[in-house]
PDB file of N, CA and C in Angstrom:
ATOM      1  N   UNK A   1      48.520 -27.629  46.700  1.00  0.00           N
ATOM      2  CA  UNK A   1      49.407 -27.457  47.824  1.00  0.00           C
ATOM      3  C   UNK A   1      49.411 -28.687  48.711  1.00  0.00           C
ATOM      4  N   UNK A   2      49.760 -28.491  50.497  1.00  0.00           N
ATOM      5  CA  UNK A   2      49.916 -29.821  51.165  1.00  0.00           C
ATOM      6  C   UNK A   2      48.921 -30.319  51.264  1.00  0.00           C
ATOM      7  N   UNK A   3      47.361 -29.318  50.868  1.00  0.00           N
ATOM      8  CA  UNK A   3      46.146 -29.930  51.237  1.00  0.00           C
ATOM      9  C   UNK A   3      45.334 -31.088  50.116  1.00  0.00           C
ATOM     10  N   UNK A   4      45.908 -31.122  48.875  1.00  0.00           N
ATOM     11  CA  UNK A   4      45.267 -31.933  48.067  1.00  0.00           C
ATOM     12  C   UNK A   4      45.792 -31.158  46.251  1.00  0.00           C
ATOM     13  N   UNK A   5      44.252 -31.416  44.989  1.00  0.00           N
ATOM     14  CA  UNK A   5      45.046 -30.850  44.020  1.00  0.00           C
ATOM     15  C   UNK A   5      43.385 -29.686  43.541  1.00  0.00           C
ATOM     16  N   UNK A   6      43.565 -28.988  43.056  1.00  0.00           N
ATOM     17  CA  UNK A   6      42.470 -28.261  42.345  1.00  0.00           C
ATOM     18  C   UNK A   6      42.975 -27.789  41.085  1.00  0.00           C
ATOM     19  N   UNK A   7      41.295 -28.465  40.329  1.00  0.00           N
ATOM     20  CA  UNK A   7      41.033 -28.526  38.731  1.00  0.00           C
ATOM     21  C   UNK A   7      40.121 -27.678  38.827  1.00  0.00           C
ATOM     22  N   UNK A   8      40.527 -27.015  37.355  1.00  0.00           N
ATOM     23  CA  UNK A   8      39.603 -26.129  36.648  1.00  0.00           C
ATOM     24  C   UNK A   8      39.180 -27.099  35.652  1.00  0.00           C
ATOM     25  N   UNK A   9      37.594 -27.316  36.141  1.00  0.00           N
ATOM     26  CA  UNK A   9      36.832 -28.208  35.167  1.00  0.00           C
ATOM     27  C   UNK A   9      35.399 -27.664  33.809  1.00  0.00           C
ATOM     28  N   UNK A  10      36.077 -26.422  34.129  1.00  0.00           N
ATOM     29  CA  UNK A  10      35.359 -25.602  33.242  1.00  0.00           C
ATOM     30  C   UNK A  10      34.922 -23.414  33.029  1.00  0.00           C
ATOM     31  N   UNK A  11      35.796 -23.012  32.204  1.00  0.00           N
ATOM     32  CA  UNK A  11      34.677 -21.804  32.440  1.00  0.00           C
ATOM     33  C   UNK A  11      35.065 -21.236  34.188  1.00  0.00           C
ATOM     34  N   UNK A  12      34.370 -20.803  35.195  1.00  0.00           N
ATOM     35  CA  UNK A  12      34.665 -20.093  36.245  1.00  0.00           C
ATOM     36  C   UNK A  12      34.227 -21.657  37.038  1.00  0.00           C
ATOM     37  N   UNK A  13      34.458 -22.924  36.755  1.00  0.00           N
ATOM     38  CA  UNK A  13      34.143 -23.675  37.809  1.00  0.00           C
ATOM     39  C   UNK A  13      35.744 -24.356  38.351  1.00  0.00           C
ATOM     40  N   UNK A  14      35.494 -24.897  39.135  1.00  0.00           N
ATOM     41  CA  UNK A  14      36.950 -25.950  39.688  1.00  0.00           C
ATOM     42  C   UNK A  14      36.523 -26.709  40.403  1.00  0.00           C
ATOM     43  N   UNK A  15      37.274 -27.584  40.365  1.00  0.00           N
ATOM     44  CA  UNK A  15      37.102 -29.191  41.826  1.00  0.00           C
ATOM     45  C   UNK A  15      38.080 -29.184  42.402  1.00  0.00           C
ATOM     46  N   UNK A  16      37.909 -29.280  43.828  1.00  0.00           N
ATOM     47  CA  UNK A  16      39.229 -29.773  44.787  1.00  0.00           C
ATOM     48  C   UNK A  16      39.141 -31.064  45.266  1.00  0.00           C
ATOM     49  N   UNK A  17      40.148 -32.001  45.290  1.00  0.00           N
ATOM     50  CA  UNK A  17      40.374 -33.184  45.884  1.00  0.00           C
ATOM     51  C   UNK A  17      41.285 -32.799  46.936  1.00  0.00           C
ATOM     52  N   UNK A  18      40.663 -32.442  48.040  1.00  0.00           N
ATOM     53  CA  UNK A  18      41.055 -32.145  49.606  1.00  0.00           C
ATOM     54  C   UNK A  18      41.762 -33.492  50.544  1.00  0.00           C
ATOM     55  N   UNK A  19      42.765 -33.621  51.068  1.00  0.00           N
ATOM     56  CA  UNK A  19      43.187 -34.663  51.747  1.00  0.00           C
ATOM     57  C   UNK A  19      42.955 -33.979  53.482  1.00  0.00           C
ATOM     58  N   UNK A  20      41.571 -33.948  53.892  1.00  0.00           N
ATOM     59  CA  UNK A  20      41.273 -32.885  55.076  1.00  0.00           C
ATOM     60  C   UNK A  20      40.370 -33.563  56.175  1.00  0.00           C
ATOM     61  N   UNK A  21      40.503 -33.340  57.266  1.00  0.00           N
ATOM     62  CA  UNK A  21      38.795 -33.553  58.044  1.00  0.00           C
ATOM     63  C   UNK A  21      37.663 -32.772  57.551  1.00  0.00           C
ATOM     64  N   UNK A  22      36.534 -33.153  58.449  1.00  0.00           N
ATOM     65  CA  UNK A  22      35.300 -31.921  57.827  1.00  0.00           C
ATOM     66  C   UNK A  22      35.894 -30.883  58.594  1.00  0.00           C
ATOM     67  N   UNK A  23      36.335 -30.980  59.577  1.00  0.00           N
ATOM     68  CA  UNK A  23      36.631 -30.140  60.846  1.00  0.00           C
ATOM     69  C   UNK A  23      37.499 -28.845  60.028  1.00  0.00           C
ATOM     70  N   UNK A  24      38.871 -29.761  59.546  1.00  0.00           N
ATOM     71  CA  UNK A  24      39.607 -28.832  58.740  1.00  0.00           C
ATOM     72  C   UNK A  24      39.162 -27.994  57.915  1.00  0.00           C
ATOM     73  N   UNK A  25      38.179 -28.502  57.019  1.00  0.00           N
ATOM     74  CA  UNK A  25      37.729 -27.887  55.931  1.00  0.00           C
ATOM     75  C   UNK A  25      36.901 -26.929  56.382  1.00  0.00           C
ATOM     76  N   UNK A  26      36.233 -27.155  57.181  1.00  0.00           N
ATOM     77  CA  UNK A  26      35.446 -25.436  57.746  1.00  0.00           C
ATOM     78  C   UNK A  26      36.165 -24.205  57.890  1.00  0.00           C
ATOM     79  N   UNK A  27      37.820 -24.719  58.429  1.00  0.00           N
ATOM     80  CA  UNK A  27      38.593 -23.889  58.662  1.00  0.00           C
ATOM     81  C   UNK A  27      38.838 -23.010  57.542  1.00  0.00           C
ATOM     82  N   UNK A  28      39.494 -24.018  56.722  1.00  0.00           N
ATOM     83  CA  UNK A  28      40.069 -23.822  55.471  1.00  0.00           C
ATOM     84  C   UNK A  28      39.188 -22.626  54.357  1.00  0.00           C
ATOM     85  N   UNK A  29      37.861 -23.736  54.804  1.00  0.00           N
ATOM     86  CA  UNK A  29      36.781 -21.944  53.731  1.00  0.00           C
ATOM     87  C   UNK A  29      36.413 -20.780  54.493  1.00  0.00           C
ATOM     88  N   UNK A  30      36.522 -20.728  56.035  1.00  0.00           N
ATOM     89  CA  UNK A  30      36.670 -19.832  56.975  1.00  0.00           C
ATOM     90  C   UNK A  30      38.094 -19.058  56.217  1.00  0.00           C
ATOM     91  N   UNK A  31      38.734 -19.723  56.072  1.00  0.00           N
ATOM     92  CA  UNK A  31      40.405 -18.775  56.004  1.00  0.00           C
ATOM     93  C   UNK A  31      40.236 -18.155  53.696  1.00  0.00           C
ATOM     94  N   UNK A  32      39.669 -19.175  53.131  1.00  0.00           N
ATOM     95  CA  UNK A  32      39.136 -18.621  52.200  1.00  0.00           C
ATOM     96  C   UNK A  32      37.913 -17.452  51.927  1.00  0.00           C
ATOM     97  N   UNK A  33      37.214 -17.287  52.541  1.00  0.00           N
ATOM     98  CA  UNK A  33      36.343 -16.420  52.493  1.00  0.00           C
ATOM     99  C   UNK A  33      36.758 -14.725  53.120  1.00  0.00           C
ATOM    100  N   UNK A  34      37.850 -15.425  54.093  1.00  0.00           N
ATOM    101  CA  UNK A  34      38.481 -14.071  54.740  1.00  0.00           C
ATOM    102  C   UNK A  34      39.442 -13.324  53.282  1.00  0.00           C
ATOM    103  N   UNK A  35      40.205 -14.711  52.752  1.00  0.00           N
ATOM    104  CA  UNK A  35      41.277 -13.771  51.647  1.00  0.00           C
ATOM    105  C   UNK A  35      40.242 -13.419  50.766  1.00  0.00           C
ATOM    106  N   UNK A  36      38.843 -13.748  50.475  1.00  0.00           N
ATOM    107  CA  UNK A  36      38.266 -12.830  49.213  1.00  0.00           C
ATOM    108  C   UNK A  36      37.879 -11.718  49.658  1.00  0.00           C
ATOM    109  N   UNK A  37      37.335 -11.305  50.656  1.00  0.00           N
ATOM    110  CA  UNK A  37      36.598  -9.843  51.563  1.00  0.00           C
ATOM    111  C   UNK A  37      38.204  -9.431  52.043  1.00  0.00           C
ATOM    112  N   UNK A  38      39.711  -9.595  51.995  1.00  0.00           N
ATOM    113  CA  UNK A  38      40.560  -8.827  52.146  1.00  0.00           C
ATOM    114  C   UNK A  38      40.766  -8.693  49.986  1.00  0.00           C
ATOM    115  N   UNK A  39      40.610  -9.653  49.706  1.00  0.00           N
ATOM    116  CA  UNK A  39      40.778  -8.728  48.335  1.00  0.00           C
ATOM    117  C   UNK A  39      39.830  -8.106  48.008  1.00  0.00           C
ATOM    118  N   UNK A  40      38.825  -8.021  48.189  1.00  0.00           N
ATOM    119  CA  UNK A  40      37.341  -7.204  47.848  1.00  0.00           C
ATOM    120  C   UNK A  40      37.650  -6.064  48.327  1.00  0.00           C
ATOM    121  N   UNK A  41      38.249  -6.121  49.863  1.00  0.00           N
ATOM    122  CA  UNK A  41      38.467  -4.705  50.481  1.00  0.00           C
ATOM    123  C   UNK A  41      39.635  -3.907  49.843  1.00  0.00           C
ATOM    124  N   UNK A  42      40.921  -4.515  49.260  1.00  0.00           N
ATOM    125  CA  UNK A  42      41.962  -3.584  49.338  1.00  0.00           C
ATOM    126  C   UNK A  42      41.778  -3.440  47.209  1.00  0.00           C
ATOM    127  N   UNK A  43      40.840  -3.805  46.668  1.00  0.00           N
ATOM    128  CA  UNK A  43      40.741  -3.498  44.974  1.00  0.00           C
ATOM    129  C   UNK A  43      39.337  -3.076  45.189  1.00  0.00           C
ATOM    130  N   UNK A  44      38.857  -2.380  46.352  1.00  0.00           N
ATOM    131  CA  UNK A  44      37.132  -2.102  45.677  1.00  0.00           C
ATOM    132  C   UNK A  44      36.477  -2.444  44.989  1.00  0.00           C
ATOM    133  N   UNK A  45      36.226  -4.187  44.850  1.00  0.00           N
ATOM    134  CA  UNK A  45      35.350  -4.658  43.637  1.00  0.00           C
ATOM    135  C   UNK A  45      35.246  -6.071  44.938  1.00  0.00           C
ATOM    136  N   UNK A  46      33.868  -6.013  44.395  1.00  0.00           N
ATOM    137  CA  UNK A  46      33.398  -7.315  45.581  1.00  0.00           C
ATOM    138  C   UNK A  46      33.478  -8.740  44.796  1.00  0.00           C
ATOM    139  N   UNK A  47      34.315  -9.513  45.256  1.00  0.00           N
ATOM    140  CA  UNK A  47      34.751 -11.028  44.782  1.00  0.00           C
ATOM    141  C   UNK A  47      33.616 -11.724  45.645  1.00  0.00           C
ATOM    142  N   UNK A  48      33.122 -12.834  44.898  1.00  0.00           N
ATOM    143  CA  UNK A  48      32.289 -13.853  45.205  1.00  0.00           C
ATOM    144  C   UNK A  48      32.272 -15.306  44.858  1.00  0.00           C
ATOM    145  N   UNK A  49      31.862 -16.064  45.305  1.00  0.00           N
ATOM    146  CA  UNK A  49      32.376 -17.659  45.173  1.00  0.00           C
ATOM    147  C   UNK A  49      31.533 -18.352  45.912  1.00  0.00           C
ATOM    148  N   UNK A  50      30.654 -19.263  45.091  1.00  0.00           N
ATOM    149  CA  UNK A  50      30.065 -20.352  45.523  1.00  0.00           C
ATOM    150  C   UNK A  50      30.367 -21.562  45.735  1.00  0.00           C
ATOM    151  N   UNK A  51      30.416 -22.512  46.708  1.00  0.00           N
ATOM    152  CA  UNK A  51      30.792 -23.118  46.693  1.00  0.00           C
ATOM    153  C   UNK A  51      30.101 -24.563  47.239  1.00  0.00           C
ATOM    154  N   UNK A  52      30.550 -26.039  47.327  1.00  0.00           N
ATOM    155  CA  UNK A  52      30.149 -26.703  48.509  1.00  0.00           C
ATOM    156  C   UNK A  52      30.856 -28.067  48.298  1.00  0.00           C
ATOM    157  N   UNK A  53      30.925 -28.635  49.179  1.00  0.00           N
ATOM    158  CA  UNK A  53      31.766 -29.987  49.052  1.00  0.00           C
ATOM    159  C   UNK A  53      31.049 -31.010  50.043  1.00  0.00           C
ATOM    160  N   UNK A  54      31.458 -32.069  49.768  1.00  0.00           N
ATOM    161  CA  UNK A  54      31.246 -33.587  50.280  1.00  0.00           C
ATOM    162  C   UNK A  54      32.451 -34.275  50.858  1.00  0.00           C
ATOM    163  N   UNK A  55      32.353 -34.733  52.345  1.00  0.00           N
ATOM    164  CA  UNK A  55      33.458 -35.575  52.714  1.00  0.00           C
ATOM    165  C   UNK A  55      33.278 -37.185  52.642  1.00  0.00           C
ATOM    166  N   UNK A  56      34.357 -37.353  52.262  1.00  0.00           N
ATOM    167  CA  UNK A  56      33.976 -38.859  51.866  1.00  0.00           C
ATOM    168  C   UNK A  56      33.554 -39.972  53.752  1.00  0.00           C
ATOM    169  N   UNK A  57      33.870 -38.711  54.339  1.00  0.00           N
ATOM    170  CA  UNK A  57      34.017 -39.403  55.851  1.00  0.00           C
ATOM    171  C   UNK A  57      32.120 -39.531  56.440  1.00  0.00           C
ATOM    172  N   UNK A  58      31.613 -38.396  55.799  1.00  0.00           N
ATOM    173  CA  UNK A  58      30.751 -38.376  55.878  1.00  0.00           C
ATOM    174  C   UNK A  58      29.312 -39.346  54.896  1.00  0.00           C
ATOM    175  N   UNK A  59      29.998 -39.524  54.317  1.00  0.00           N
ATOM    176  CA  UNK A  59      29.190 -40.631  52.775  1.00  0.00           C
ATOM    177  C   UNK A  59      30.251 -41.763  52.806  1.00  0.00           C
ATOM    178  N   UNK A  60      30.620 -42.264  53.361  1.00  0.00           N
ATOM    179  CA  UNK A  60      31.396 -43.280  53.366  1.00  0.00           C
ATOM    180  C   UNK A  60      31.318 -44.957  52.026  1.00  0.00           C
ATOM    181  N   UNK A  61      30.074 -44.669  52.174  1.00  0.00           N
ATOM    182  CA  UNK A  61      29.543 -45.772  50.842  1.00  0.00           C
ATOM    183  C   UNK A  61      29.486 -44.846  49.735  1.00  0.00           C
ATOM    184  N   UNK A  62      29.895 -43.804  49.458  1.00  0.00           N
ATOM    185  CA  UNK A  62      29.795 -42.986  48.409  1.00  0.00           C
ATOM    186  C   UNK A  62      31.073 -42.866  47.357  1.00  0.00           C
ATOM    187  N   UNK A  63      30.170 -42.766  45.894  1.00  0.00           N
ATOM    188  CA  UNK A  63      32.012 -42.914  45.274  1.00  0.00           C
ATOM    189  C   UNK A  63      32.175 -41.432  45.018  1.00  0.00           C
ATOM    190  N   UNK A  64      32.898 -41.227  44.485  1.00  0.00           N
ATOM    191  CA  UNK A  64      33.688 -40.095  43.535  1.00  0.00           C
ATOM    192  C   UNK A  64      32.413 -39.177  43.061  1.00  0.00           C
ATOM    193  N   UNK A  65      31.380 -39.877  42.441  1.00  0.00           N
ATOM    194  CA  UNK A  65      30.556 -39.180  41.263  1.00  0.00           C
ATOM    195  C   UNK A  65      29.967 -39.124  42.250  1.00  0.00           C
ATOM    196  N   UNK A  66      28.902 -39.839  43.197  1.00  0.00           N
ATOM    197  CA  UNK A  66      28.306 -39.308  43.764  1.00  0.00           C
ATOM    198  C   UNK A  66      28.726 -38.062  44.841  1.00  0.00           C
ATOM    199  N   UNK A  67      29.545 -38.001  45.439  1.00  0.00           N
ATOM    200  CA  UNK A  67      30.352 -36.795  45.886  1.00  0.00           C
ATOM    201  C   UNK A  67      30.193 -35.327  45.371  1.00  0.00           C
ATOM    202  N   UNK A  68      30.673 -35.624  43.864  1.00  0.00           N
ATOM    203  CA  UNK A  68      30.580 -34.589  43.294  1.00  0.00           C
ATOM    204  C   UNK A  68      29.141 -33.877  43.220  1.00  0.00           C
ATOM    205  N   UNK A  69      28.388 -35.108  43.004  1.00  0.00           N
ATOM    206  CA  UNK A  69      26.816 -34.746  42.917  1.00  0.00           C
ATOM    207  C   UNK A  69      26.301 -34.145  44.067  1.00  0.00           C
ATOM    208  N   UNK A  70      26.818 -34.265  45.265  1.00  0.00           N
ATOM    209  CA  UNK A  70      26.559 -33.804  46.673  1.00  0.00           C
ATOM    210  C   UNK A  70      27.429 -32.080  46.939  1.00  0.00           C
ATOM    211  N   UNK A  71      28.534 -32.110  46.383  1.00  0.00           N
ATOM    212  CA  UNK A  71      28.781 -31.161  46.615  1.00  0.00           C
ATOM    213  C   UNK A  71      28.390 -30.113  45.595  1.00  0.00           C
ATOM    214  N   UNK A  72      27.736 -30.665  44.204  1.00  0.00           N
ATOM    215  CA  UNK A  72      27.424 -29.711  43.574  1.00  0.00           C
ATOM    216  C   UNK A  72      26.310 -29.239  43.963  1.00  0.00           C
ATOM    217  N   UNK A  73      25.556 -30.201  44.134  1.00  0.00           N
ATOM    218  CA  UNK A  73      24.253 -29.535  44.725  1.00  0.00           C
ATOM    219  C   UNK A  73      24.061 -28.481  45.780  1.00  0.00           C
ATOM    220  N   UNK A  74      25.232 -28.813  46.755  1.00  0.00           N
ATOM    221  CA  UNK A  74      25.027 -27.678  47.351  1.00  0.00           C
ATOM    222  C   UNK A  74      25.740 -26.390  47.439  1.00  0.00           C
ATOM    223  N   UNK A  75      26.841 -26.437  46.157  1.00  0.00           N
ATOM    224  CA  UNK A  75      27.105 -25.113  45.638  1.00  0.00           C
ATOM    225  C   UNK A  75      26.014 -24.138  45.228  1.00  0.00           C
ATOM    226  N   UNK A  76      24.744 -25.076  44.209  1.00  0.00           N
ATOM    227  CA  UNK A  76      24.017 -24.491  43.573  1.00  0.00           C
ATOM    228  C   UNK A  76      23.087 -23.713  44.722  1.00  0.00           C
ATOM    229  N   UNK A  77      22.752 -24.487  45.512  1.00  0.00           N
ATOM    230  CA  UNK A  77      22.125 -24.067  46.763  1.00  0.00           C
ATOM    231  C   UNK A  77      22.840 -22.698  46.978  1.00  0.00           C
ATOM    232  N   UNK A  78      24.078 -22.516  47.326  1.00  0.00           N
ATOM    233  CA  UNK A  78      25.126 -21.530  47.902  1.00  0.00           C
ATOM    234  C   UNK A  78      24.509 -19.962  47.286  1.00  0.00           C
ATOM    235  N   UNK A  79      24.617 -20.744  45.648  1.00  0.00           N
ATOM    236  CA  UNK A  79      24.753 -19.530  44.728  1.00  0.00           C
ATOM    237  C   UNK A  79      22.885 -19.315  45.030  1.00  0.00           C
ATOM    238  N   UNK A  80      22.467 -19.792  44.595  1.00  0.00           N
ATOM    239  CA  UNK A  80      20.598 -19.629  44.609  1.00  0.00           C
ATOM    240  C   UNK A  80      20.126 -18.318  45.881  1.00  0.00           C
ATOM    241  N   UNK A  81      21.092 -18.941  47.253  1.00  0.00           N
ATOM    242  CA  UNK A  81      20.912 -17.763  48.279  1.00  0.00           C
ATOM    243  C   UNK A  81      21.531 -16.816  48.010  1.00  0.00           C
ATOM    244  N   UNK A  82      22.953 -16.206  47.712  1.00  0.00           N
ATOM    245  CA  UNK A  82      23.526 -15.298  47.361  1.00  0.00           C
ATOM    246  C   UNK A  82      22.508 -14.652  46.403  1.00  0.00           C
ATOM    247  N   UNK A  83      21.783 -15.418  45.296  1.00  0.00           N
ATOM    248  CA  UNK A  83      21.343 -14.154  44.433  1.00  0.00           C
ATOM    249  C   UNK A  83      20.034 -13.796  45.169  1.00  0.00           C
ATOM    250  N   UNK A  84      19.529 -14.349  46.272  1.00  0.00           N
ATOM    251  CA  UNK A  84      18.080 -14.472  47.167  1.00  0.00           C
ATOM    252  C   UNK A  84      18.468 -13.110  47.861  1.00  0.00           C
ATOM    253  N   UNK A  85      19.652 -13.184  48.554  1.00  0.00           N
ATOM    254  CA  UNK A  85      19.882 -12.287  49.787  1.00  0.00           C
ATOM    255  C   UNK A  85      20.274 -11.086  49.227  1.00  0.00           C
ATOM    256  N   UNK A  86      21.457 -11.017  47.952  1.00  0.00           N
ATOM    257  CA  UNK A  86      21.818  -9.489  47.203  1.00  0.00           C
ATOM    258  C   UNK A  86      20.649  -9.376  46.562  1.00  0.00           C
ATOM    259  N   UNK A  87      19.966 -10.326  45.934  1.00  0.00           N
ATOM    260  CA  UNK A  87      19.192  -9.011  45.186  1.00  0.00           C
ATOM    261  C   UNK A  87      19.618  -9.309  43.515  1.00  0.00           C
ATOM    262  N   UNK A  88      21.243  -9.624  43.337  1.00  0.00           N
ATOM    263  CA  UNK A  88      22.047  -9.629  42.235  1.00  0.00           C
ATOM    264  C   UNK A  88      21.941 -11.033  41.671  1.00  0.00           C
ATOM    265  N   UNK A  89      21.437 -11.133  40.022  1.00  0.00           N
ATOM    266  CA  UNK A  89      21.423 -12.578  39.666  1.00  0.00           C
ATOM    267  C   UNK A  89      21.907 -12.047  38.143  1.00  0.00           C
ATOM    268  N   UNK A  90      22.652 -12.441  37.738  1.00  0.00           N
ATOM    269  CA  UNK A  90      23.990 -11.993  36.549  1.00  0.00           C
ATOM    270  C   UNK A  90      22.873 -12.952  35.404  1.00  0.00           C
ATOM    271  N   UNK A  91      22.167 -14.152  35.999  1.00  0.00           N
ATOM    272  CA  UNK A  91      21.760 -15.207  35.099  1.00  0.00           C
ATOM    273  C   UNK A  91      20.543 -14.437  34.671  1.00  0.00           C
ATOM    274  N   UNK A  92      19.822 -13.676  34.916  1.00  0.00           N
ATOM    275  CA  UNK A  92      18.749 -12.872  34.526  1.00  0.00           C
ATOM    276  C   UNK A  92      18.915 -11.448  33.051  1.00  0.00           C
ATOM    277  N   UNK A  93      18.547 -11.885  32.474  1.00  0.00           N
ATOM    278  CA  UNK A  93      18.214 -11.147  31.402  1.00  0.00           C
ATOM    279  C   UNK A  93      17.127 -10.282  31.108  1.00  0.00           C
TER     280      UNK A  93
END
């Protein structure tokens, strides 16, 4: 959309290349997190999504890859608490 492009780079993952402030982007997963808990609420099935990103405003000497490496890391982080706080870890056998 006007905000940038998002790839599906695998399986249930994706990348966004955001054209945003950090400022914006708080908004933006503020206004995302609301449409998954209104779809969670109106299909009775709880949607979830980990996530995390890197601004280049903030890493300024940083390229592309390292970015990614920053924001993946702290997706993984994201997800690690979600399965800490539910209780629920799908990766457990």
């Amino acid at each position: 959309g006007e905000f940038g492009k998002l790839y599906r780079i695998g399986g249930d993952e994706f990348a966004g290349l955001l054209f945003t402030t950090q400022e914006e982007m708080k908004t933006r997963l503020g206004d995302f997190e609301k449409r998954m808990e209104a779809w969670s609420d109106s299909n009775g099935i709880t949607l979830s999504a980990s996530y995390g990103y890197a601004c280049c405003s903030a890493y300024p000497n940083s390229g592309i890859d390292s970015l990614a490496r920053i924001a993946d890391e702290r997706m993984y982080a994201e997800k690690s608490e979600y399965y800490r706080v539910s209780g629920k870890d799908r990766r457990k056998r």
